[in-house]
N, C-alpha and C. Protein backbone atom coordinates (compact mmCIF):
# COMPACT_ATOMS: atom_id res chain seq x y z
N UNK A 1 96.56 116.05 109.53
CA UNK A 1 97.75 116.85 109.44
C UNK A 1 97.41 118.33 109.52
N UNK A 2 96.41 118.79 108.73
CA UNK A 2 95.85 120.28 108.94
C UNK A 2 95.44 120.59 110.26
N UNK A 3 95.42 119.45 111.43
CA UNK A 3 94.78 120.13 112.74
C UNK A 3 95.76 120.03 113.53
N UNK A 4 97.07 119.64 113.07
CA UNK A 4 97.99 119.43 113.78
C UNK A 4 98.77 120.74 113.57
N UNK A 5 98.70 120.82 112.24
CA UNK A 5 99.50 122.13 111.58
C UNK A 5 98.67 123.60 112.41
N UNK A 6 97.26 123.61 112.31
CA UNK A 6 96.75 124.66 112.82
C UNK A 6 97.26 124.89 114.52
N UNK A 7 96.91 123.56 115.01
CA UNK A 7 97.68 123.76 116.75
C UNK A 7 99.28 123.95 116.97
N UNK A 8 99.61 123.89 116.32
CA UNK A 8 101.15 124.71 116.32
C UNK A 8 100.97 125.89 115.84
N UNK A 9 100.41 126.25 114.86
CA UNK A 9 100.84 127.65 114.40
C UNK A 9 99.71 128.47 115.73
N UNK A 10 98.77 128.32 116.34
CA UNK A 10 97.97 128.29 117.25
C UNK A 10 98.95 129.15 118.74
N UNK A 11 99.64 128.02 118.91
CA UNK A 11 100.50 127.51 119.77
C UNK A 11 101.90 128.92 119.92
N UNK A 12 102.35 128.84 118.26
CA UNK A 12 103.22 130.02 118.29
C UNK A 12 103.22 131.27 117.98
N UNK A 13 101.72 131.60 117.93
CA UNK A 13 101.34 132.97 118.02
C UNK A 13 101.62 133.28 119.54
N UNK A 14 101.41 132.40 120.48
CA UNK A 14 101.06 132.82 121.98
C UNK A 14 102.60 132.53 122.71
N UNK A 15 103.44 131.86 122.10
CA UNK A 15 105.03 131.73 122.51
C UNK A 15 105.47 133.00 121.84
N UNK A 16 107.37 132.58 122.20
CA UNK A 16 108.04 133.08 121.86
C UNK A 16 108.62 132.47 120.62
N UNK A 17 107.96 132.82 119.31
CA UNK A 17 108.52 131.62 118.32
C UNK A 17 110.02 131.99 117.57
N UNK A 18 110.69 132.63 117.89
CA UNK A 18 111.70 133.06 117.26
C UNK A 18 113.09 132.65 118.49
N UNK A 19 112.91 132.95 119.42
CA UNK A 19 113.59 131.77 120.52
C UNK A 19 113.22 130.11 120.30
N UNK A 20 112.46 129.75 120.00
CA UNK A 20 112.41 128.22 119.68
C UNK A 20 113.13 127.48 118.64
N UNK A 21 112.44 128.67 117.61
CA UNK A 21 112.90 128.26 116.44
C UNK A 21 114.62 128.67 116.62
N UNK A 22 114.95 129.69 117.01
CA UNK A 22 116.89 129.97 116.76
C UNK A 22 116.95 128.70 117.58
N UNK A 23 116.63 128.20 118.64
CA UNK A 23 117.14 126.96 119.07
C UNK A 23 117.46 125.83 118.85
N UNK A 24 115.90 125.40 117.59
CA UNK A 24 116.03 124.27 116.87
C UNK A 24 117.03 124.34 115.81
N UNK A 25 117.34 125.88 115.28
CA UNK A 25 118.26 125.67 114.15
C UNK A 25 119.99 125.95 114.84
N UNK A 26 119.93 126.13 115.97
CA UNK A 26 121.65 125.69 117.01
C UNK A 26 121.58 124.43 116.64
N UNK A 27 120.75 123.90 117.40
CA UNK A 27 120.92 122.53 117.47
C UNK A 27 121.17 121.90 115.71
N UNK A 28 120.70 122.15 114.96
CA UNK A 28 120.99 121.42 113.87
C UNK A 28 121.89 122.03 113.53
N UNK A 29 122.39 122.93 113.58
CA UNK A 29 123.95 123.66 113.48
C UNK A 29 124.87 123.07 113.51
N UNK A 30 124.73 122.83 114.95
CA UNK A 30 126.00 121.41 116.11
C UNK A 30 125.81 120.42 115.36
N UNK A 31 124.66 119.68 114.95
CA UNK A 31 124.53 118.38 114.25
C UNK A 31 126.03 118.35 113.42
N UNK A 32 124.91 119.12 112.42
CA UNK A 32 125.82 119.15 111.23
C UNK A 32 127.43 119.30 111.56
N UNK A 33 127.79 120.50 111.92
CA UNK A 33 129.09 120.36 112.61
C UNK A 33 130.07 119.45 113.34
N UNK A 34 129.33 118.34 114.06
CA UNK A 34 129.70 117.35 114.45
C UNK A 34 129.92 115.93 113.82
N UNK A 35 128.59 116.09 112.99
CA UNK A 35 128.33 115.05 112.35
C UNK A 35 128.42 114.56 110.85
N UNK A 36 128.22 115.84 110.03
CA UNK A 36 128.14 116.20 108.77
C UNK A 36 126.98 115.99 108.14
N UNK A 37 126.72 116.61 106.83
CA UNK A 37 125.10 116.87 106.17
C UNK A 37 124.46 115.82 106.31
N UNK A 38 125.06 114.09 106.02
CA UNK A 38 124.14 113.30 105.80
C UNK A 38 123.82 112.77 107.27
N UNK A 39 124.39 112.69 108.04
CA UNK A 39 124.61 111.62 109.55
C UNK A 39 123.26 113.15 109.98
N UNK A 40 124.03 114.52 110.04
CA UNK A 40 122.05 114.93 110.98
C UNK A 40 121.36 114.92 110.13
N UNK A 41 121.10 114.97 108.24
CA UNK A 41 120.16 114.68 108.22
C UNK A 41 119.16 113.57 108.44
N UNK A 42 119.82 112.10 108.59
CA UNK A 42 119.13 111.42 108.80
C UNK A 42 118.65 111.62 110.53
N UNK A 43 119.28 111.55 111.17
CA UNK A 43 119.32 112.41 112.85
C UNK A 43 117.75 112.65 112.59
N UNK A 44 117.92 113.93 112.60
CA UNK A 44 117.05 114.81 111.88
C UNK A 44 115.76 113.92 111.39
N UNK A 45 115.65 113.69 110.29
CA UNK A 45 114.16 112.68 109.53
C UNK A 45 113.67 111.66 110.93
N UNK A 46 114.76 111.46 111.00
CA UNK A 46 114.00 110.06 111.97
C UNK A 46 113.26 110.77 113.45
N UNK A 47 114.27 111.65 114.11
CA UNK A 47 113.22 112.24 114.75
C UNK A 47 112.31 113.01 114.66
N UNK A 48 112.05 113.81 113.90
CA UNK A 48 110.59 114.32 113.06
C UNK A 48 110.10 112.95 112.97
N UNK A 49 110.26 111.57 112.14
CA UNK A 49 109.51 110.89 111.85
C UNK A 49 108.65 110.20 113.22
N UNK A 50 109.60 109.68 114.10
CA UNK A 50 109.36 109.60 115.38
C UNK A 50 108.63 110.21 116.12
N UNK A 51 108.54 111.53 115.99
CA UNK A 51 107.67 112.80 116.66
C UNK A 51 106.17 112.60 115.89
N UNK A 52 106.27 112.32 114.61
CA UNK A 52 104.95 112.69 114.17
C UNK A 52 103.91 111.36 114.74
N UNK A 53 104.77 109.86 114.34
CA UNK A 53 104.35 109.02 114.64
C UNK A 53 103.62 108.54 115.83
N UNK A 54 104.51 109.03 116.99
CA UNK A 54 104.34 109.10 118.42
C UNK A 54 103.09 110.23 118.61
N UNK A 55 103.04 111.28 118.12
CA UNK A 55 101.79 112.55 118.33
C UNK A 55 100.65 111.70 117.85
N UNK A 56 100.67 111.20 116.71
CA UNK A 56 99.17 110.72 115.95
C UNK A 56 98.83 109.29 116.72
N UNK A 57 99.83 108.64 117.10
CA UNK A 57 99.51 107.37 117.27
C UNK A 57 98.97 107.35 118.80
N UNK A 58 99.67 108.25 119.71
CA UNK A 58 99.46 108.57 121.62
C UNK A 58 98.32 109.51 121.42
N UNK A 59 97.57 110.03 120.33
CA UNK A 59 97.08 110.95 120.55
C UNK A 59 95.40 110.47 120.99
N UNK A 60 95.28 109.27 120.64
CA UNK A 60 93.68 108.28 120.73
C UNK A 60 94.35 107.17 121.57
N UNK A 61 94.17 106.81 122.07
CA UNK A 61 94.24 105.38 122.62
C UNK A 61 93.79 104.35 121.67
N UNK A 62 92.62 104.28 121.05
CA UNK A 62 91.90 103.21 120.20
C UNK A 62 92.58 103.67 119.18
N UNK A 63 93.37 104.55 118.32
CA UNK A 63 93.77 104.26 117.27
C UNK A 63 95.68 103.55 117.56
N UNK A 64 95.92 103.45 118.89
CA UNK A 64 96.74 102.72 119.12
C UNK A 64 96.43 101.37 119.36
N UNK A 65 95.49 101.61 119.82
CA UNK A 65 94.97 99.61 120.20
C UNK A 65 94.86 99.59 118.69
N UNK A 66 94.47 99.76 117.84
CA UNK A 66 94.29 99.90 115.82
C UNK A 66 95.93 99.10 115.55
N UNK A 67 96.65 100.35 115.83
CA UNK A 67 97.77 99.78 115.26
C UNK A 67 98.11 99.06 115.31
N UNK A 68 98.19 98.74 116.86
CA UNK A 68 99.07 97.36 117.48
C UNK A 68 98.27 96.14 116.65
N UNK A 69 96.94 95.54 116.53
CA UNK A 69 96.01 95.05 116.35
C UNK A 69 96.21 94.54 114.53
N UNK A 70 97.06 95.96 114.25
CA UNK A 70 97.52 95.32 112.86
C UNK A 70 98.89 94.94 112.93
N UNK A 71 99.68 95.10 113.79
CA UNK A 71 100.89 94.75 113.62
C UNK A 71 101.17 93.75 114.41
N UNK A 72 100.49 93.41 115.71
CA UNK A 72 100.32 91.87 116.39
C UNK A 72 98.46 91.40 116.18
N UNK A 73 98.60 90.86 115.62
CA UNK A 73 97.15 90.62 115.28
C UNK A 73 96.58 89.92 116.88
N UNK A 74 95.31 90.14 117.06
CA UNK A 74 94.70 89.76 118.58
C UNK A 74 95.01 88.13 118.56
N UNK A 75 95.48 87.74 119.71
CA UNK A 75 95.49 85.86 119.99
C UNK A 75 95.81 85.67 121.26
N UNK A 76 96.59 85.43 121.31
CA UNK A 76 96.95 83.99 122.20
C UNK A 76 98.17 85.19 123.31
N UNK A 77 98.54 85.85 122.40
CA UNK A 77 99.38 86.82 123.77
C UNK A 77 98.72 87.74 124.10
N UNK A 78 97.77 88.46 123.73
CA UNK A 78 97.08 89.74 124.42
C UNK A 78 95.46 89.17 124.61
């Protein structure tokens, strides 16, 4: 998590981080507005959760063959 955290903050020294960020917080603006506090926050969690999951898990190949490996154990279909 600390090398993930360092390559973003990395990342938005060399952007424009104050255009990104007003963007991400429109968008949760509209959420909310559309949707109300609880409907984006869950919105919201799940895609952060989704994002983090997808970064750590795509980020190795073998720690995806890992996962899968625990969640379909090796047999008869792979």
């Amino acid at each position: 998590m600390e090398r993930f955290l360092s390559k973003l903050f990395e990342k938005m020294k060399n952007t424009k981080a104050g255009g990104i960020f007003a963007f991400i917080f429109f968008v949760i603006a509209i959420l909310w507005c559309i949707f109300g506090f609880l409907k984006m926050l869950f919105i919201v969690l799940f895609t952060a959760t989704g994002f983090f999951v997808g970064s750590f898990l795509f980020y190795d190949n073998s720690k995806f063959k890992k996962f899968l490996d625990r969640i379909l154990p090796p047999g008869r279909f792979r």
